[in-house]
N, C-alpha and C. Protein backbone atom coordinates (compact mmCIF):
# COMPACT_ATOMS: atom_id res chain seq x y z
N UNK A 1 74.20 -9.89 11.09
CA UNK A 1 75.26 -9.57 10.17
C UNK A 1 74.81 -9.97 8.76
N UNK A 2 75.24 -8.89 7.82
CA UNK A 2 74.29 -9.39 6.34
C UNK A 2 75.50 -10.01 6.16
N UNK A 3 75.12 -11.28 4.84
CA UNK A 3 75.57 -12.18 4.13
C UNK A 3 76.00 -11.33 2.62
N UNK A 4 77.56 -11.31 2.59
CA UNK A 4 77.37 -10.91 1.56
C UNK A 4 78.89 -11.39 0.93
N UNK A 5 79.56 -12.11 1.36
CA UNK A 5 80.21 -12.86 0.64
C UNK A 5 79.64 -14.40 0.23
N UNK A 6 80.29 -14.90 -0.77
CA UNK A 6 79.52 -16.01 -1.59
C UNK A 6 80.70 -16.88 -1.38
N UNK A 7 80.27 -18.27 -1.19
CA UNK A 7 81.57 -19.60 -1.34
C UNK A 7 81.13 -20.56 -2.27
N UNK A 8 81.65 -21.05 -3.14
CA UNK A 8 81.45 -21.94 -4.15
C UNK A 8 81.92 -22.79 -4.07
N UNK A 9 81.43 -24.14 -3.65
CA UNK A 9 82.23 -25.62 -3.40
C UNK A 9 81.76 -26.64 -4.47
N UNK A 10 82.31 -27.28 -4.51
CA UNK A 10 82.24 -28.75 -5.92
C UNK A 10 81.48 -30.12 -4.60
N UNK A 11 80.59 -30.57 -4.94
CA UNK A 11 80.75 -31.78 -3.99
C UNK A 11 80.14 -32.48 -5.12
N UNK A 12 80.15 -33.72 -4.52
CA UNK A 12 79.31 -34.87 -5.10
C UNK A 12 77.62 -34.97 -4.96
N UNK A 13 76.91 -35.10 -6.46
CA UNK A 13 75.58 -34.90 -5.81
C UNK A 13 74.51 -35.79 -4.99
N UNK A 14 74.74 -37.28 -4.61
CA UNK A 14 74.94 -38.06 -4.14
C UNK A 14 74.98 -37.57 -2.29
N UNK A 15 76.13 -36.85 -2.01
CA UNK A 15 76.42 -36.53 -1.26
C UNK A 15 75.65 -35.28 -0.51
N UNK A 16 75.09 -33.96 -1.32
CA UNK A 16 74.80 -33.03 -1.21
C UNK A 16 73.21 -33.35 -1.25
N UNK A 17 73.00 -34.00 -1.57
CA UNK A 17 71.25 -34.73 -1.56
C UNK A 17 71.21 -35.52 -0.54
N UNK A 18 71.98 -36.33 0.56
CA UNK A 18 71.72 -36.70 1.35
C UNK A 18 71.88 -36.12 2.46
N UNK A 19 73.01 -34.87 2.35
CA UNK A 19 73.36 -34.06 3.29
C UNK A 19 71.86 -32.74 3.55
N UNK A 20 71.19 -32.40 2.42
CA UNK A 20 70.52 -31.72 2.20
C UNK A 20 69.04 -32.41 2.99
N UNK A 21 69.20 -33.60 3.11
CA UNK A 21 67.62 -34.50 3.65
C UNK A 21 67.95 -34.79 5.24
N UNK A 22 69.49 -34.61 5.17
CA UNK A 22 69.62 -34.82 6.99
C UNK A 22 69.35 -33.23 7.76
N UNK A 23 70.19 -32.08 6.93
CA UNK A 23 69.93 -31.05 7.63
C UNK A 23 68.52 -30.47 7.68
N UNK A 24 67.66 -31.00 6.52
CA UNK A 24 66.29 -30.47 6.49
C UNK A 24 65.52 -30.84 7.88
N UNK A 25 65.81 -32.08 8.29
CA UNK A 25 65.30 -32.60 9.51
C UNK A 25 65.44 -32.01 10.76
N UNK A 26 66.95 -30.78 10.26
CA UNK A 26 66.93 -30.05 11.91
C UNK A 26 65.87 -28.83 11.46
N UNK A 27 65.95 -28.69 10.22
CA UNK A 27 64.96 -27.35 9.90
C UNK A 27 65.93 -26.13 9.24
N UNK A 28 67.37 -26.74 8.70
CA UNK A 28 68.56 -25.70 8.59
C UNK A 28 68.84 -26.26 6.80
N UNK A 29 69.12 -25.46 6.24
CA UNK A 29 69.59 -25.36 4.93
C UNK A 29 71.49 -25.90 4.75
N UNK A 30 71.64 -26.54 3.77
CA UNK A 30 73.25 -26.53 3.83
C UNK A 30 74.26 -24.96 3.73
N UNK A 31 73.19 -23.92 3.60
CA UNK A 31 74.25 -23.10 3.79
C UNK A 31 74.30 -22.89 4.77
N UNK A 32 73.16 -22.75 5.89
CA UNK A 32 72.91 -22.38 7.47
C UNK A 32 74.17 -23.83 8.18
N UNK A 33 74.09 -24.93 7.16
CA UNK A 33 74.71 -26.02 7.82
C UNK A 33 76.63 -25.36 7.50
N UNK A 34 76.95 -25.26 6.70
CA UNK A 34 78.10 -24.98 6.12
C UNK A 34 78.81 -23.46 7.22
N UNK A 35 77.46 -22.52 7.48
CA UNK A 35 77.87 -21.39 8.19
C UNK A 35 78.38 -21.70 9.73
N UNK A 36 77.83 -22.47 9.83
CA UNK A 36 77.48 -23.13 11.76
C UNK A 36 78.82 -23.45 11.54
N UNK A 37 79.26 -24.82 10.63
CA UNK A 37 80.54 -25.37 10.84
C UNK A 37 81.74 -24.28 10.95
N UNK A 38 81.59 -23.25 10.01
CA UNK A 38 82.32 -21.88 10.03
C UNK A 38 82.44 -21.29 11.23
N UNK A 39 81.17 -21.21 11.79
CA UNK A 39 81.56 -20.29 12.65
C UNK A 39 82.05 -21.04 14.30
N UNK A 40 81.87 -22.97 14.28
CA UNK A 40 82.33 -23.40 15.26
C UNK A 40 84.15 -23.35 14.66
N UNK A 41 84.37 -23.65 13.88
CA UNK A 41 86.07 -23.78 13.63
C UNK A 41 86.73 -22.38 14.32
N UNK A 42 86.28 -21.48 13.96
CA UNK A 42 86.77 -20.20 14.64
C UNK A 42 86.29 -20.36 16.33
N UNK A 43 85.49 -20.75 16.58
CA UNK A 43 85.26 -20.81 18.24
C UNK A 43 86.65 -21.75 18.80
N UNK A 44 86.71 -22.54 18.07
CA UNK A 44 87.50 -23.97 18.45
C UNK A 44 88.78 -23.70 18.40
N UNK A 45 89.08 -22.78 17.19
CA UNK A 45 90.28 -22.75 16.64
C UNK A 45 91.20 -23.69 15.88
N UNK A 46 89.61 -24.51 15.04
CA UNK A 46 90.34 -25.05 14.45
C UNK A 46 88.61 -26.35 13.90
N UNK A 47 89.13 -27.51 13.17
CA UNK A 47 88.04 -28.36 13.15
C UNK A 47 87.45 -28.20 14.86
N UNK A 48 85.73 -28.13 13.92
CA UNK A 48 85.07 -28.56 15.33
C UNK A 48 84.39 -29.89 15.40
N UNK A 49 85.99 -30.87 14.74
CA UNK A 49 85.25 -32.47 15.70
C UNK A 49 86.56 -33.14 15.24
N UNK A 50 87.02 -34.07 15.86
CA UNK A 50 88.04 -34.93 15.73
C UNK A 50 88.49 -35.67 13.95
N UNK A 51 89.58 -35.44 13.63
CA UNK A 51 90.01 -35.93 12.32
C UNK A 51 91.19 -37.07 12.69
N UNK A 52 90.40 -38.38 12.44
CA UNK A 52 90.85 -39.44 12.47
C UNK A 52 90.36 -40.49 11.70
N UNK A 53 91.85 -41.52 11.13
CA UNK A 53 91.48 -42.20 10.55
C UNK A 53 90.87 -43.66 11.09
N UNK A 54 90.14 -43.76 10.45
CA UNK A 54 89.15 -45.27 10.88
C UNK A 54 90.05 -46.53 11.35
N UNK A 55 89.43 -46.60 12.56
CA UNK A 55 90.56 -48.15 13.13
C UNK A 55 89.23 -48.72 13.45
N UNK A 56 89.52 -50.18 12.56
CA UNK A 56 88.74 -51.13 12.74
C UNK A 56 88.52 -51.83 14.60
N UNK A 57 87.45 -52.17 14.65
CA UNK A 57 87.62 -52.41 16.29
C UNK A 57 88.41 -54.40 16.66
N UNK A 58 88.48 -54.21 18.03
CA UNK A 58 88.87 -55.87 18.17
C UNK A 58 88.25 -57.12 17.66
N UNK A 59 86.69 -56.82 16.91
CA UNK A 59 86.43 -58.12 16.30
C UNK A 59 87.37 -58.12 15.20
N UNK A 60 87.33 -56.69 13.97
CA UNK A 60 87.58 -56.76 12.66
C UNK A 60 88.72 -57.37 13.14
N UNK A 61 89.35 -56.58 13.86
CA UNK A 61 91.12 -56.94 13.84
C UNK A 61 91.46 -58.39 14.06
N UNK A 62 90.75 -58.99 14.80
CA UNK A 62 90.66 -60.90 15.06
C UNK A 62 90.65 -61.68 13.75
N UNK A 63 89.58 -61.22 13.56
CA UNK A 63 88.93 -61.68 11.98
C UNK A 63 89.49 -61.71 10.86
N UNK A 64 90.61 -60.28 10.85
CA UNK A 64 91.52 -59.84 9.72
C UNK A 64 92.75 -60.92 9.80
N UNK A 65 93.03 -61.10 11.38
CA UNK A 65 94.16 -61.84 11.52
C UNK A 65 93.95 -62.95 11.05
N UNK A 66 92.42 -63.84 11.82
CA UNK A 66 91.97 -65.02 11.22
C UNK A 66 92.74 -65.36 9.74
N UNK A 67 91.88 -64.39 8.82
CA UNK A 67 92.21 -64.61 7.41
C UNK A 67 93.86 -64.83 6.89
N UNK A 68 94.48 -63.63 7.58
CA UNK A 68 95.72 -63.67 7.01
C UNK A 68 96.21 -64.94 7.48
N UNK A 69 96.17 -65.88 8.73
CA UNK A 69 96.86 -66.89 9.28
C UNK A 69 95.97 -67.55 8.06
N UNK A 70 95.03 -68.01 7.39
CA UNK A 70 94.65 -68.76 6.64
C UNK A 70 95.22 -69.03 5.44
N UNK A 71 95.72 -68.00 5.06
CA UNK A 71 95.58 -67.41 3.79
C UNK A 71 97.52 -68.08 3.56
N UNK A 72 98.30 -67.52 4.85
CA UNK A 72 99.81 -67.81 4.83
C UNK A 72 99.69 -69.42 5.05
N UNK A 73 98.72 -69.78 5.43
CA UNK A 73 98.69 -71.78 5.88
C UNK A 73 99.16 -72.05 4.55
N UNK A 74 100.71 -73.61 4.79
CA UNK A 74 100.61 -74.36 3.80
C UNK A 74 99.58 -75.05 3.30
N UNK A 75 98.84 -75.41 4.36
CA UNK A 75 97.70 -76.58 4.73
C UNK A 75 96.36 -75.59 3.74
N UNK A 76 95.92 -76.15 2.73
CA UNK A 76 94.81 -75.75 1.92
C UNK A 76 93.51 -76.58 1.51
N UNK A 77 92.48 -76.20 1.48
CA UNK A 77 91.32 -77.61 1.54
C UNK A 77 91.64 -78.04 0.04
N UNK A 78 90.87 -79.01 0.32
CA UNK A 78 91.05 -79.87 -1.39
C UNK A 78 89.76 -79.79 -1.89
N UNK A 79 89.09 -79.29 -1.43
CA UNK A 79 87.23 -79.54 -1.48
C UNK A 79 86.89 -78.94 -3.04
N UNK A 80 86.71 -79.34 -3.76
CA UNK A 80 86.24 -79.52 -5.16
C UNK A 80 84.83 -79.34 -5.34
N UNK A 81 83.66 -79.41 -4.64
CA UNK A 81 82.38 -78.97 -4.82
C UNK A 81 81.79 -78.49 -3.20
N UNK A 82 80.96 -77.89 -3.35
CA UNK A 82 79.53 -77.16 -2.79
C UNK A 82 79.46 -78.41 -1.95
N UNK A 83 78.87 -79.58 -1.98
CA UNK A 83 78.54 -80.31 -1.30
C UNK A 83 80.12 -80.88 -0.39
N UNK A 84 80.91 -81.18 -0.94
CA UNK A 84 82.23 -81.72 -0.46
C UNK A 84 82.73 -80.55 0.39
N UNK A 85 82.16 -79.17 0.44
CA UNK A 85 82.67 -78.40 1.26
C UNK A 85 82.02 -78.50 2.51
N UNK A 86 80.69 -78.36 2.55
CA UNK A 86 79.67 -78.57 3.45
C UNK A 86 79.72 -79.77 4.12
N UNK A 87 80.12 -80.92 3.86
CA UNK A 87 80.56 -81.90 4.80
C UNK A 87 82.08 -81.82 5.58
N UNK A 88 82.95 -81.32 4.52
CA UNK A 88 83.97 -80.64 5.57
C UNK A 88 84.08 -79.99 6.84
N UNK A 89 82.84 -78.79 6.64
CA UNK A 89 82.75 -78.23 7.57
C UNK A 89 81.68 -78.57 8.66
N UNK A 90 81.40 -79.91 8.07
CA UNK A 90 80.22 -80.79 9.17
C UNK A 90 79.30 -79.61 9.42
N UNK A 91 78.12 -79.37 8.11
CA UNK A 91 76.74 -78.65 7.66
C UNK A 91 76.26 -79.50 6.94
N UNK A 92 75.11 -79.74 7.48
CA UNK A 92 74.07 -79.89 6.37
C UNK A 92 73.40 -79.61 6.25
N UNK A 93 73.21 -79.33 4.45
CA UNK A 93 72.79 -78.09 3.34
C UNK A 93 71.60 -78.20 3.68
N UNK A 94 70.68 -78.88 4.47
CA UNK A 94 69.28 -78.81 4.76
C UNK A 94 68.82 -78.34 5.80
N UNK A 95 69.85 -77.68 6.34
CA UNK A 95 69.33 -77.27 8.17
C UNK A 95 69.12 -75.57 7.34
């Protein structure tokens, strides 16, 4: 089928230079890359891959909590220097 409509997109060039060095590696151009995605959405009937937003997994989410329980503590260190912290936390700065 000849190519003979044209699409004009804005991206970031940042973006389009790295996208351009991944598809080179299959041996496909970003328009060959841009056409494929085209022509899977119509197979699919719709995106051809899942649109979801990013959920951090069970460490982040521990970790996040960590902080916030820290953060709401009345209880706050008093530690005034680098060294006075490091014995707090029973380190020493030489290991």
């Amino acid at each position: 089928m000849a190519k003979t409509a044209k699409l004009n997109i804005r991206i970031d060039p940042d973006t389009k230079q790295a996208a351009e060095k991944l598809f080179s590696n299959f041996g496909i151009t970003i328009t060959d890359a841009v056409n494929m995605f085209l022509h899977q959405a119509l197979l699919t009937g719709g995106l051809p891959f899942p649109v979801k937003i990013p959920q951090p997994n069970i460490d982040t989410i521990i970790a996040m909590q960590e902080v916030e329980t820290m953060s709401s503590s009345k209880a706050s260190s008093s530690t005034q220097s680098v060294d006075d912290f490091f014995k707090e936390i029973n380190v020493d700065e030489k290991d």
